[in-house]
N, C-alpha and C. Protein backbone atom coordinates (compact mmCIF):
# COMPACT_ATOMS: atom_id res chain seq x y z
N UNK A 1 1.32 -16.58 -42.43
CA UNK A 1 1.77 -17.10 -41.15
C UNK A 1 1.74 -18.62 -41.19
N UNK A 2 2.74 -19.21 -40.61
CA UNK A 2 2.39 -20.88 -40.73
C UNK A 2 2.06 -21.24 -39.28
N UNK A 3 1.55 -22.22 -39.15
CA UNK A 3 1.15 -22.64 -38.11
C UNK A 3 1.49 -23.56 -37.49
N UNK A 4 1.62 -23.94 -36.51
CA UNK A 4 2.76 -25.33 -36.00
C UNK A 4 1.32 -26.39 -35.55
N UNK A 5 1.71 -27.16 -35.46
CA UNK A 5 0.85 -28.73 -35.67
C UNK A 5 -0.30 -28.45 -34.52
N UNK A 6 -1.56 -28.80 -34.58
CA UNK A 6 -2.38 -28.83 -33.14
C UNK A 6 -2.57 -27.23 -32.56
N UNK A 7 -2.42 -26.54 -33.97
CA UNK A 7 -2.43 -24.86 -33.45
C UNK A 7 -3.63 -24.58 -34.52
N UNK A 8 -4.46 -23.56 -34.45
CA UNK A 8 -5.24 -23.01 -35.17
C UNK A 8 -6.10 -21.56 -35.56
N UNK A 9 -6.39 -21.27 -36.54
CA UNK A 9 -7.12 -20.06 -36.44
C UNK A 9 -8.20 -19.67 -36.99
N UNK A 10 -9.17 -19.17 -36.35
CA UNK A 10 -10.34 -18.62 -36.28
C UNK A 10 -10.45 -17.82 -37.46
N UNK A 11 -11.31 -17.54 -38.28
CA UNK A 11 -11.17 -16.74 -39.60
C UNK A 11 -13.40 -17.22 -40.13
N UNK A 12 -13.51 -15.74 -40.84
CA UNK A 12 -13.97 -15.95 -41.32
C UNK A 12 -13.67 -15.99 -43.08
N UNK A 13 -14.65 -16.23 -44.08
CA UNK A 13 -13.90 -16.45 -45.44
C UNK A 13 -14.90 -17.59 -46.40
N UNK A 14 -14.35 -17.23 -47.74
CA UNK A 14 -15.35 -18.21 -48.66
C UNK A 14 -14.65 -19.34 -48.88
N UNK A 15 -15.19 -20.53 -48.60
CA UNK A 15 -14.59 -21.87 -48.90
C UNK A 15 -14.69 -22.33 -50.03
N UNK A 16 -13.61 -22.29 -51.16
CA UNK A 16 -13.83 -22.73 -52.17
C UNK A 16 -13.88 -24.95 -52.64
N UNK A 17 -14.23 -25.55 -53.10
CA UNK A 17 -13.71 -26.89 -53.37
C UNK A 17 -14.01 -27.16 -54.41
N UNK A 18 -13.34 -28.08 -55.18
CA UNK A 18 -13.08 -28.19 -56.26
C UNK A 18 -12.89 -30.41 -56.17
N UNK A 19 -13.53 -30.86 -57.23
CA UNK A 19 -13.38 -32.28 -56.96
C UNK A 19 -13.75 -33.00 -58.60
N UNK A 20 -12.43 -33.74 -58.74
CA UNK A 20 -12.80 -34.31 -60.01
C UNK A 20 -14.01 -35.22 -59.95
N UNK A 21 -14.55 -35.34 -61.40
CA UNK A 21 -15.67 -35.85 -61.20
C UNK A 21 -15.56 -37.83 -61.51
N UNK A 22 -15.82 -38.80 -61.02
CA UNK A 22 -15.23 -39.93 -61.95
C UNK A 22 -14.18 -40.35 -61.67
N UNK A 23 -13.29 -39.85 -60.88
CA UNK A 23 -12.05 -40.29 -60.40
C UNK A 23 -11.69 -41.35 -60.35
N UNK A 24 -12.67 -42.32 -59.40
CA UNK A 24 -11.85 -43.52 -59.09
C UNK A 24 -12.19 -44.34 -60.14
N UNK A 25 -13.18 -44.55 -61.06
CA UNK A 25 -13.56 -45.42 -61.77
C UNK A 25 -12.62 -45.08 -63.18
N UNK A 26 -11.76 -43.51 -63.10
CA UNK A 26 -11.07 -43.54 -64.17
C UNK A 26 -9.85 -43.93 -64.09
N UNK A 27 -9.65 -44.01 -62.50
CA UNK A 27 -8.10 -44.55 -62.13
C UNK A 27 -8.26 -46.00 -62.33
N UNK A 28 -8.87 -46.68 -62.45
CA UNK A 28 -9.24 -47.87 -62.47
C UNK A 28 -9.08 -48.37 -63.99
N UNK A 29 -9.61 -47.87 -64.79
CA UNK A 29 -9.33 -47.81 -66.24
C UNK A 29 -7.91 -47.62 -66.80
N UNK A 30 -7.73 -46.53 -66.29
CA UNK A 30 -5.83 -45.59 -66.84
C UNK A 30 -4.87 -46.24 -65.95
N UNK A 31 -5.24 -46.84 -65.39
CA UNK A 31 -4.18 -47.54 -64.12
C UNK A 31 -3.03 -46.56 -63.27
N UNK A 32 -2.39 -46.68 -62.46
CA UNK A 32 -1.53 -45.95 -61.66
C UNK A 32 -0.66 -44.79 -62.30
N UNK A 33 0.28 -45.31 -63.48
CA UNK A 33 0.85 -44.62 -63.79
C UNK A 33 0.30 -43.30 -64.44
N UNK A 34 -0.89 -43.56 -65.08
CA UNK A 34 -1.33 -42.17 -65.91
C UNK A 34 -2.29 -41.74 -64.90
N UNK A 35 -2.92 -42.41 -63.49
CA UNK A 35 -3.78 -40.96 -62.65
C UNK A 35 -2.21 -40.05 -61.91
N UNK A 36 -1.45 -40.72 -61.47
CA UNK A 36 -0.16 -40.02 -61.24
C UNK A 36 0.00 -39.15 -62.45
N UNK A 37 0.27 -39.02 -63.62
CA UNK A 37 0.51 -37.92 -64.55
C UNK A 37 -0.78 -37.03 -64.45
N UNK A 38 -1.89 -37.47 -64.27
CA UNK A 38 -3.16 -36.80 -64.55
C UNK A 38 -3.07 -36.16 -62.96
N UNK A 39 -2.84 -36.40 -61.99
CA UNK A 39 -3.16 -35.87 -60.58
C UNK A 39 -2.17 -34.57 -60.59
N UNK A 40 -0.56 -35.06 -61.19
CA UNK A 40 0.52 -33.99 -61.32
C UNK A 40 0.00 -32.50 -62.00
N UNK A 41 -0.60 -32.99 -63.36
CA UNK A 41 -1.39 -32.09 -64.48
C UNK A 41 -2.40 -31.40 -63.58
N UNK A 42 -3.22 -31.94 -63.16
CA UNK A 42 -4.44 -31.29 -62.54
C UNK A 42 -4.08 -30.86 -61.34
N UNK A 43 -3.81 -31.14 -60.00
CA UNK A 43 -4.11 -30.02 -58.83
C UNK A 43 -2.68 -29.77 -58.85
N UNK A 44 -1.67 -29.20 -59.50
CA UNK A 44 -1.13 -27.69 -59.46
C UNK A 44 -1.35 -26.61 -60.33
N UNK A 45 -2.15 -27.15 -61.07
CA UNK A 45 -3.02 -26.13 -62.08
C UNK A 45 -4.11 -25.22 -61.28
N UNK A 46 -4.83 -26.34 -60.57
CA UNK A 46 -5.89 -25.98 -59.92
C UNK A 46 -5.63 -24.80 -58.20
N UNK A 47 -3.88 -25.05 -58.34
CA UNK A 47 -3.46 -25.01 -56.88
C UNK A 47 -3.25 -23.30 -57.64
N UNK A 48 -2.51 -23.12 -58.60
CA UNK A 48 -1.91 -22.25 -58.81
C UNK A 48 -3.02 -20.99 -59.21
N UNK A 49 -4.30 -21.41 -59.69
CA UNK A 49 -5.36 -20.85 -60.28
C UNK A 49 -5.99 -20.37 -58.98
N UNK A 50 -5.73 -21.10 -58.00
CA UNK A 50 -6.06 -20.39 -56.87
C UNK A 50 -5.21 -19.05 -56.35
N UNK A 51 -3.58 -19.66 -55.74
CA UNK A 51 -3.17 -18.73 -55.46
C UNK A 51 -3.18 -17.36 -56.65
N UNK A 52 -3.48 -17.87 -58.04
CA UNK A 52 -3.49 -16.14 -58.57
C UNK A 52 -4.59 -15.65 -58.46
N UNK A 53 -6.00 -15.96 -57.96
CA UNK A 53 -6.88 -15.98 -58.49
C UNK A 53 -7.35 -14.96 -56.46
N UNK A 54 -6.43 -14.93 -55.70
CA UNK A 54 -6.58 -14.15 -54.20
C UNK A 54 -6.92 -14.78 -53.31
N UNK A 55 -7.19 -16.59 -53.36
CA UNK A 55 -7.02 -17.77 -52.59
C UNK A 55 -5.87 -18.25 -52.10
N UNK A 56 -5.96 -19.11 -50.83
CA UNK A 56 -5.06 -19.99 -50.44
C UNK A 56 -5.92 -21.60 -50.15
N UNK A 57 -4.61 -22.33 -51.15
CA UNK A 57 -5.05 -23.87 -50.20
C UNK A 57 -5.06 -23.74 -48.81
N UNK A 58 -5.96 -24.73 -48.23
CA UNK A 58 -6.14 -24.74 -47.39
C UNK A 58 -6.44 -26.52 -47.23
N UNK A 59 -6.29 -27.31 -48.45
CA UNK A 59 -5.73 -28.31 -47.82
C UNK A 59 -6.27 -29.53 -49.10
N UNK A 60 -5.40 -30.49 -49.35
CA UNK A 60 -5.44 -31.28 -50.68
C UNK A 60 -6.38 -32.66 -50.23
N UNK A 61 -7.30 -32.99 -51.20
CA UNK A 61 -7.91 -34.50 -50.53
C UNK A 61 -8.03 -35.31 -52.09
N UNK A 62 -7.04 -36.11 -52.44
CA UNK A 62 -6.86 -36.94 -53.15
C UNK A 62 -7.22 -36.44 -54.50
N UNK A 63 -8.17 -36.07 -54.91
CA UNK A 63 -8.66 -35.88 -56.35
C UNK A 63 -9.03 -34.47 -56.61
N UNK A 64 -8.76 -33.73 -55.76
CA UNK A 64 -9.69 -32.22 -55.40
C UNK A 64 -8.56 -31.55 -54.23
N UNK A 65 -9.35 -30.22 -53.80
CA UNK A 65 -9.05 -29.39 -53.03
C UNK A 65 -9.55 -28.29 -52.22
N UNK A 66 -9.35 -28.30 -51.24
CA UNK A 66 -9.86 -26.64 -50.42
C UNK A 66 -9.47 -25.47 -50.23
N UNK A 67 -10.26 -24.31 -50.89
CA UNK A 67 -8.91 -23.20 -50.39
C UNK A 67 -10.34 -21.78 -49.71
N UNK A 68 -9.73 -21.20 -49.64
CA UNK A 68 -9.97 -19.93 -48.94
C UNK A 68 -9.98 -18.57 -49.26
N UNK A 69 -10.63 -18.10 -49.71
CA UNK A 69 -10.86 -16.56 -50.04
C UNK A 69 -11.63 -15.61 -49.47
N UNK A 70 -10.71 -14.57 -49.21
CA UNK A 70 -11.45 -13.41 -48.04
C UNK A 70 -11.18 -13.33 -47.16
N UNK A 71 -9.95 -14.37 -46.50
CA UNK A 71 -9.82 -14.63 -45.28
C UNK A 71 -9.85 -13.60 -44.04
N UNK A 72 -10.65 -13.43 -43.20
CA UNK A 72 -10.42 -12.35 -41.86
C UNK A 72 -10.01 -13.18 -41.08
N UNK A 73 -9.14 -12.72 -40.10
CA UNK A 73 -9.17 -13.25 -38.72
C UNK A 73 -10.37 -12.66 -37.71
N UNK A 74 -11.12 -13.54 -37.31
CA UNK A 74 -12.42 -13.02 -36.42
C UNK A 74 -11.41 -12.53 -35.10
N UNK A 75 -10.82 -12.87 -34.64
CA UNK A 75 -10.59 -11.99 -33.50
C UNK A 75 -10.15 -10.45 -33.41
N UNK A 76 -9.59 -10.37 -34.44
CA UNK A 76 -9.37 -8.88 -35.30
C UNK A 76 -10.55 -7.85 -35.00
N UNK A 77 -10.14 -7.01 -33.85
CA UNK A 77 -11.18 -5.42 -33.87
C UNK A 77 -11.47 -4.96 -34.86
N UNK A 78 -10.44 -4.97 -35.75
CA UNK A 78 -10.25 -4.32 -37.18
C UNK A 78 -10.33 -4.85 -38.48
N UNK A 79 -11.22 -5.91 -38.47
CA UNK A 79 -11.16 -6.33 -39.20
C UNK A 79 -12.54 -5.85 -40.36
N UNK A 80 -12.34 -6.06 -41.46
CA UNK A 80 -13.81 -5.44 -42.61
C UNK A 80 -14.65 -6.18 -42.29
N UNK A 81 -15.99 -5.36 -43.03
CA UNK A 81 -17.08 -5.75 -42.84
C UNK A 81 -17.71 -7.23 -43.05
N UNK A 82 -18.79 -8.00 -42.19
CA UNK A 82 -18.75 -9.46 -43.15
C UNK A 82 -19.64 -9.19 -44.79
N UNK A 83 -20.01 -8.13 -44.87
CA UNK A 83 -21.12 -8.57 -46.40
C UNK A 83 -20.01 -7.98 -47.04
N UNK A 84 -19.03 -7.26 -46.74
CA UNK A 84 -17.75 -6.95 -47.77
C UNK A 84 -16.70 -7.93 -47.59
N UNK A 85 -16.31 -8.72 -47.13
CA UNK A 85 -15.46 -9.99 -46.71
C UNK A 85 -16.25 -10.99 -47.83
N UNK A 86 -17.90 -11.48 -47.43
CA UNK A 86 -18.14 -12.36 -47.90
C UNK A 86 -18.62 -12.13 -50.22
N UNK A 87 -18.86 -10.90 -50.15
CA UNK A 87 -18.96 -10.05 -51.62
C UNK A 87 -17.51 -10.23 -52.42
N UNK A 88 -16.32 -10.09 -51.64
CA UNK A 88 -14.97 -10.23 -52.00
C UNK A 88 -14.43 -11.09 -52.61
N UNK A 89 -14.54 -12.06 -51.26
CA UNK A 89 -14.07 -13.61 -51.28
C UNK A 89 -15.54 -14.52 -52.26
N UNK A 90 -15.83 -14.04 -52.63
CA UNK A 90 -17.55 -14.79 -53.26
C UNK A 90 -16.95 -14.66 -54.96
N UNK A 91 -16.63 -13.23 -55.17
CA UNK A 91 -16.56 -12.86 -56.45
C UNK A 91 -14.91 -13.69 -56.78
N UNK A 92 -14.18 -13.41 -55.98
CA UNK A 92 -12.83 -13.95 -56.29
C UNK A 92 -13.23 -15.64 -56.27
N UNK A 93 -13.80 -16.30 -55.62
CA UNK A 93 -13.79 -17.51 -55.68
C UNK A 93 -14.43 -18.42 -56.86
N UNK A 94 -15.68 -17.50 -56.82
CA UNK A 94 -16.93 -18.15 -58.18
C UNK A 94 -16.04 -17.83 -59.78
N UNK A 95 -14.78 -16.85 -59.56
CA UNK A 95 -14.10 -16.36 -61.08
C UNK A 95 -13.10 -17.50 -60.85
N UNK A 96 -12.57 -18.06 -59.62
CA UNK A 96 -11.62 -18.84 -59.64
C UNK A 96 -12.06 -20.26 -60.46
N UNK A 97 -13.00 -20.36 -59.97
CA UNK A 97 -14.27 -21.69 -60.62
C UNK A 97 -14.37 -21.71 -61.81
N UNK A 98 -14.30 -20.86 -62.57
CA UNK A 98 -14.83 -20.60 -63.72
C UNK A 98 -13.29 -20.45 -64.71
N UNK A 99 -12.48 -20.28 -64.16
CA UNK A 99 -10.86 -20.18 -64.32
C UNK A 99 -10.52 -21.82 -64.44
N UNK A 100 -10.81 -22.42 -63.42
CA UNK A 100 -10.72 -23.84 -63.18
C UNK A 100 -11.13 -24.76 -64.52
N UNK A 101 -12.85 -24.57 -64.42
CA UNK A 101 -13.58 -25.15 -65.28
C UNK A 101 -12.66 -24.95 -66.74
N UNK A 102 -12.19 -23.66 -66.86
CA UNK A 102 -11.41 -23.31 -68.52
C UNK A 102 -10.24 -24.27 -68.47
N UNK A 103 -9.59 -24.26 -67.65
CA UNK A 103 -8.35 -24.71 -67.72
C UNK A 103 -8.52 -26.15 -67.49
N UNK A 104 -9.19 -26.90 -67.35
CA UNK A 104 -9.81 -28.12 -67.57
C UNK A 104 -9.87 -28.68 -68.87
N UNK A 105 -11.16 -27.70 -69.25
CA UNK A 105 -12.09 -27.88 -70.43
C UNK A 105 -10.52 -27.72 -71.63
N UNK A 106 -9.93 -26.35 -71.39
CA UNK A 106 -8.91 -25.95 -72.75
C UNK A 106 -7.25 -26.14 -72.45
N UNK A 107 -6.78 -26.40 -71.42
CA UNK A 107 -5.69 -26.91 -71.02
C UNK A 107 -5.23 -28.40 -70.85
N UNK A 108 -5.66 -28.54 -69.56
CA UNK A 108 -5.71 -29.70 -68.72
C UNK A 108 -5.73 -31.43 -69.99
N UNK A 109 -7.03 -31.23 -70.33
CA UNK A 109 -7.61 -32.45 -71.07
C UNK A 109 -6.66 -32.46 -72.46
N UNK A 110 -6.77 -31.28 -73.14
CA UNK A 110 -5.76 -31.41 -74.20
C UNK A 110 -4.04 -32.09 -73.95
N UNK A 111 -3.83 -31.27 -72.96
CA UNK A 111 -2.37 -31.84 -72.59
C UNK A 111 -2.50 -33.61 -72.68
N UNK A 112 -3.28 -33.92 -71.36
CA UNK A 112 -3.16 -35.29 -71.39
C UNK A 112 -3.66 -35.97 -72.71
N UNK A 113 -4.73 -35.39 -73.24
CA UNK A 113 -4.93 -37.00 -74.88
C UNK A 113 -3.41 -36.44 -75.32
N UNK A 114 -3.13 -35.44 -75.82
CA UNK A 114 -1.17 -35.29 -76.26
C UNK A 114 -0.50 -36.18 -75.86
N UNK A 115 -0.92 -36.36 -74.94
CA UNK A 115 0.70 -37.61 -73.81
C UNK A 115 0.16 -38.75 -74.10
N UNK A 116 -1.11 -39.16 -74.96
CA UNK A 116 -2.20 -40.28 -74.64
C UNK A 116 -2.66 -40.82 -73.53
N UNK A 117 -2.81 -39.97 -72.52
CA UNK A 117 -3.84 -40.24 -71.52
C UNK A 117 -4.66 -39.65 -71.66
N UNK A 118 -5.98 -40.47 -71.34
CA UNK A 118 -7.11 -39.96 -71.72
C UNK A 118 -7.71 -38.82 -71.11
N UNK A 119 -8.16 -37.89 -71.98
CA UNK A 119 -8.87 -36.93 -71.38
C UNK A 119 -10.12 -36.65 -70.87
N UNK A 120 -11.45 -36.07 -70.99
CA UNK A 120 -11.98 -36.25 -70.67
C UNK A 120 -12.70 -35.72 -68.93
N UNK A 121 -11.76 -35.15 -68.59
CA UNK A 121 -11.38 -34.44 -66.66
C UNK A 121 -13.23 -33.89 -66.77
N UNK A 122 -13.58 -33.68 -66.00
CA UNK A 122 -14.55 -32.79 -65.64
C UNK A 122 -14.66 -32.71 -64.13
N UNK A 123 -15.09 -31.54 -63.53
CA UNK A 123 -14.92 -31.06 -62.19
C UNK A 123 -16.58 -30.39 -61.61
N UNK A 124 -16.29 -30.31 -59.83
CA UNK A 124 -17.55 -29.84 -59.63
C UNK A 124 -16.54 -28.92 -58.86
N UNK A 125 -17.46 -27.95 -58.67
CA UNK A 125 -16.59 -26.73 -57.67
C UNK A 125 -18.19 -25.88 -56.79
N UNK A 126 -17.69 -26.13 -55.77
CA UNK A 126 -18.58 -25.59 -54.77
C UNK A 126 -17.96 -24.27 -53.80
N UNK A 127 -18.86 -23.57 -53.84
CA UNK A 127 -18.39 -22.43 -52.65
C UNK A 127 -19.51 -21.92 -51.42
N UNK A 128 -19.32 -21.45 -50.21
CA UNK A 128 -19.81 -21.34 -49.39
C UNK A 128 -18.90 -20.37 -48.45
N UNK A 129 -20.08 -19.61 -47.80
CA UNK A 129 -19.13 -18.66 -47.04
C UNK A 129 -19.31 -19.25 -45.35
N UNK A 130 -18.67 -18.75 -44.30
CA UNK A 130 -18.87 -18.42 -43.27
C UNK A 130 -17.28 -18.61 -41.95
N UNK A 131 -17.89 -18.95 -40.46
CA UNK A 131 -16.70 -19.11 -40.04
C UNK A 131 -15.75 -20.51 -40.03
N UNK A 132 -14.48 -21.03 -39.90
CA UNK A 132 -14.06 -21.78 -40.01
C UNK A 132 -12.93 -21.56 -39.31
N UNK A 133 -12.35 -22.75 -38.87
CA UNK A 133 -10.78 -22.79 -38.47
C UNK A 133 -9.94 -23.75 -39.46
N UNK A 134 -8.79 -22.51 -39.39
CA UNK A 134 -7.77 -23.60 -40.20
C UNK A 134 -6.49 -23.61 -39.56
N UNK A 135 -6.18 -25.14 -39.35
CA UNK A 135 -5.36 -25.81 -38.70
C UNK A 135 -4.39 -26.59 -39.58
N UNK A 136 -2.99 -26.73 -38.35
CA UNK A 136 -2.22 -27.66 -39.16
C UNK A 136 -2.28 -29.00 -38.21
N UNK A 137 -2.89 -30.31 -38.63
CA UNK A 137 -2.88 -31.61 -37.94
C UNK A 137 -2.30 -32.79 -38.42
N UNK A 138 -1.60 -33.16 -37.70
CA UNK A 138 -0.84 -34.56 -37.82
C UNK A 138 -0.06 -35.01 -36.61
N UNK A 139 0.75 -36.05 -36.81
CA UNK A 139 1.78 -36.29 -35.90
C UNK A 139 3.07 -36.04 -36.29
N UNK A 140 4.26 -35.92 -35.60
CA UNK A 140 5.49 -35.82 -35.71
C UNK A 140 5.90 -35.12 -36.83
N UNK A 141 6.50 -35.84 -37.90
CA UNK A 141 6.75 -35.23 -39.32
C UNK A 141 5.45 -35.27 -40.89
N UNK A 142 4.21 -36.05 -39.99
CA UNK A 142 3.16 -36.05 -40.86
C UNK A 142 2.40 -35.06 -40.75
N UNK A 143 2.39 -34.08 -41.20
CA UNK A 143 0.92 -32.83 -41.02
C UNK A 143 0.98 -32.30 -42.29
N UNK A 144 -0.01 -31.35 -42.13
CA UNK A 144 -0.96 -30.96 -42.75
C UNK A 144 -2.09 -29.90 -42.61
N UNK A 145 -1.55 -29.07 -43.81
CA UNK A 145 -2.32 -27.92 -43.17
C UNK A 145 -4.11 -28.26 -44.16
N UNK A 146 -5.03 -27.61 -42.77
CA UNK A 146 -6.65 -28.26 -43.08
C UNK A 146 -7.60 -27.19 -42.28
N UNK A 147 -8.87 -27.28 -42.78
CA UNK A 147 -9.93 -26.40 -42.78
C UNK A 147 -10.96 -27.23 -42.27
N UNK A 148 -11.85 -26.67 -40.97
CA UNK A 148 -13.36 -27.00 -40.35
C UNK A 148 -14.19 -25.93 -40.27
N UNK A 149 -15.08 -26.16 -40.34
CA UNK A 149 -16.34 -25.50 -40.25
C UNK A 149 -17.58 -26.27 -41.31
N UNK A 150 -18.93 -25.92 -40.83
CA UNK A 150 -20.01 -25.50 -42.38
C UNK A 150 -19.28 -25.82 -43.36
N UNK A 151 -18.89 -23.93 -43.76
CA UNK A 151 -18.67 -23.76 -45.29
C UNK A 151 -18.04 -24.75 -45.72
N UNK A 152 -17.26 -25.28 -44.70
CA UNK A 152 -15.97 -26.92 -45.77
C UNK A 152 -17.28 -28.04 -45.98
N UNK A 153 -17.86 -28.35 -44.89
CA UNK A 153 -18.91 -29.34 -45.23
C UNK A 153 -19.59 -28.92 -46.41
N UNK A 154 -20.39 -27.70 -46.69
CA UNK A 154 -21.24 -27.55 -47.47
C UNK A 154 -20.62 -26.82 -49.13
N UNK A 155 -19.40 -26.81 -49.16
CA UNK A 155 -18.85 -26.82 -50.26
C UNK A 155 -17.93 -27.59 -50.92
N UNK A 156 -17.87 -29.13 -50.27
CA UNK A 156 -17.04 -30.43 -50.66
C UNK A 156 -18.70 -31.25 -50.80
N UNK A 157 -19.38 -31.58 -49.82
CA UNK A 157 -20.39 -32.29 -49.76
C UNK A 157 -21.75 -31.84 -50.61
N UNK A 158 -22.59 -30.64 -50.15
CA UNK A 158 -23.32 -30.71 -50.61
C UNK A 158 -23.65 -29.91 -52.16
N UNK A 159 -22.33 -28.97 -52.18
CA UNK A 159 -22.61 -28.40 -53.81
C UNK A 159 -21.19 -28.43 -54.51
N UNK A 160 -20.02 -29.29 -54.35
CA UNK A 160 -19.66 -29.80 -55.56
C UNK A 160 -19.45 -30.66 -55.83
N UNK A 161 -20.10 -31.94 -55.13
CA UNK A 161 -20.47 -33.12 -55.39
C UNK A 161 -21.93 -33.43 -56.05
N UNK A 162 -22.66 -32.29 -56.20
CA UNK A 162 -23.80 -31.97 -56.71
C UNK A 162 -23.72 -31.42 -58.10
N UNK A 163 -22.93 -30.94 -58.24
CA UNK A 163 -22.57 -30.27 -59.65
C UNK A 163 -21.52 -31.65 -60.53
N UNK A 164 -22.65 -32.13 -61.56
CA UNK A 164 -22.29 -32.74 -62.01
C UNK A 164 -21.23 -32.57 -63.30
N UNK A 165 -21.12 -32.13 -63.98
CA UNK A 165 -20.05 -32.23 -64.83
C UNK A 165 -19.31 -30.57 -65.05
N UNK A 166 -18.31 -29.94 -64.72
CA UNK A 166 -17.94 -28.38 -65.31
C UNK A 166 -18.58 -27.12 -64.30
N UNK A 167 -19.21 -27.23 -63.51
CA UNK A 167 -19.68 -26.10 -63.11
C UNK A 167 -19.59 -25.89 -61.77
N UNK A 168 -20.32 -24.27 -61.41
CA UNK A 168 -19.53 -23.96 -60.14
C UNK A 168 -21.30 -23.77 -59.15
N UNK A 169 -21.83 -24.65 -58.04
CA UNK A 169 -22.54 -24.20 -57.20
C UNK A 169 -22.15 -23.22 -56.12
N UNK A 170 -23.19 -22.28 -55.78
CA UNK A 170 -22.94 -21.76 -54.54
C UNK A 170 -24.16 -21.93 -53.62
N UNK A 171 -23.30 -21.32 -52.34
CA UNK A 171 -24.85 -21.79 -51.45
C UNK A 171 -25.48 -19.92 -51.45
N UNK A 172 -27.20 -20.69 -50.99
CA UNK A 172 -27.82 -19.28 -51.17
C UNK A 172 -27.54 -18.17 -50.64
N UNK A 173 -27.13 -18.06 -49.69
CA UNK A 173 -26.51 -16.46 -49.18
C UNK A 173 -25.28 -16.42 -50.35
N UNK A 174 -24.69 -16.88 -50.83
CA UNK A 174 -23.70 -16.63 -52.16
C UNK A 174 -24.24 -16.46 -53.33
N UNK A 175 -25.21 -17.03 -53.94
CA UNK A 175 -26.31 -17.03 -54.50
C UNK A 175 -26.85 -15.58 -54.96
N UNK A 176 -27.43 -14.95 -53.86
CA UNK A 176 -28.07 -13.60 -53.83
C UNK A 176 -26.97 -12.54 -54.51
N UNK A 177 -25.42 -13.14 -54.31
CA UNK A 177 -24.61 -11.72 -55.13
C UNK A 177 -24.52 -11.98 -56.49
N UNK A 178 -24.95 -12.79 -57.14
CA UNK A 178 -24.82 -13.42 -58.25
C UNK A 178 -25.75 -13.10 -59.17
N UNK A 179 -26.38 -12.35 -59.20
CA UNK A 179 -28.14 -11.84 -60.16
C UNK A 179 -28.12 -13.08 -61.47
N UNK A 180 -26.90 -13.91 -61.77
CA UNK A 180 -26.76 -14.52 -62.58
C UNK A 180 -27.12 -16.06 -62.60
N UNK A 181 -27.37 -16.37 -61.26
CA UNK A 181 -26.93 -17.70 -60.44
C UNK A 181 -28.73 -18.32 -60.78
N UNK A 182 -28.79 -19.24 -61.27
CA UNK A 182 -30.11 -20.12 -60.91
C UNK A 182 -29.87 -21.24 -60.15
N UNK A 183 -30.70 -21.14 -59.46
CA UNK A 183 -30.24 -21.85 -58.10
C UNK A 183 -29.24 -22.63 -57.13
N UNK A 184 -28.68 -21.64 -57.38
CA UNK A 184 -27.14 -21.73 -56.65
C UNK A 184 -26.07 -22.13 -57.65
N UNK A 185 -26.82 -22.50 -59.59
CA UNK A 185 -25.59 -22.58 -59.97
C UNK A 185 -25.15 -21.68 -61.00
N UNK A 186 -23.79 -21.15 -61.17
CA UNK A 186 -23.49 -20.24 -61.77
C UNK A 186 -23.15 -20.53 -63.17
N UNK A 187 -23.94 -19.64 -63.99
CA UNK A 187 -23.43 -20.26 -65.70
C UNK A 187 -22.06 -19.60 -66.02
């Protein structure tokens, strides 16, 4: 469904984010023209790894991205359970991460030293479940479709900006489905 500007919807769902690590200090180095080749290379890789992966963007921020897995609409009578919503969207998101991290590590970086831009990419990817709205905001012909709640705060801010080089945090209620996870991060 698309949404028209200053409209929004209620949903619960796992917030995935994803954020290069080093960015600006490498745009600074490679200068304009090669973070433009490197930004092209990287988030439609990252965009596309989502949509196959049972995500949707849910909205681009310069070096990184937000998307969404599991999505319910909370107003929905009928809608599934939340520990089967959040088990769903948890497993699809933390494989999306780990999809990411590969295609980084064995795609991404190779391509660019090929072109001679430097490689080197590394990413943090955070996930978090709960409720959120996602909206489309802007003015006139500027919008943009975008995500509030928690889970966006606590999976841009506090665990994949925390995850320093390749890997995927989750928060502890995500955590617990993971028998694999030491403390919130997934090997």
């Amino acid at each position: 469904e698309v949404l028209k500007t200053a409209t929004g919807r209620s949903a619960l769902g796992v917030i995935l984010a994803v954020d290069m690590r080093d960015s600006s200090r490498r745009a600074l180095r490679i200068g304009a023209e090669d973070t433009y080749i490197t930004m092209h290379t990287f988030l439609p890789t990252m965009a596309h790894l989502i949509e196959r992966g049972g995500g949707k963007v849910v909205g681009l921020r310069g070096d990184g991205l937000f998307a969404a897995f599991g999505l319910t609409d909370i107003t929905d009578a009928n809608q599934p359970d939340e520990a089967e919503v959040t088990s769903k969207g948890a497993g699809e998101a933390v494989n999306c991460g780990k999809s990411m991290i590969e295609a980084v590590e064995e795609a991404i970086n190779p391509v660019l030293v090929e072109d001679n831009i430097e490689g080197g990419i590394s990413i943090g990817v955070g996930c978090a479940v709960g409720n959120i709205v996602i909206t489309r905001i802007g003015w006139e012909t500027a919008s943009e479709l975008t995500v509030y709640g928690d889970p966006v705060n606590q999976a841009c801010k506090e665990l994949s900006s925390r995850t320093n080089r390749n890997g995927v945090r989750v928060t502890k209620g995500l955590s617990d489905i993971f028998p694999t996870s030491k403390g919130g991060r997934i090997s």
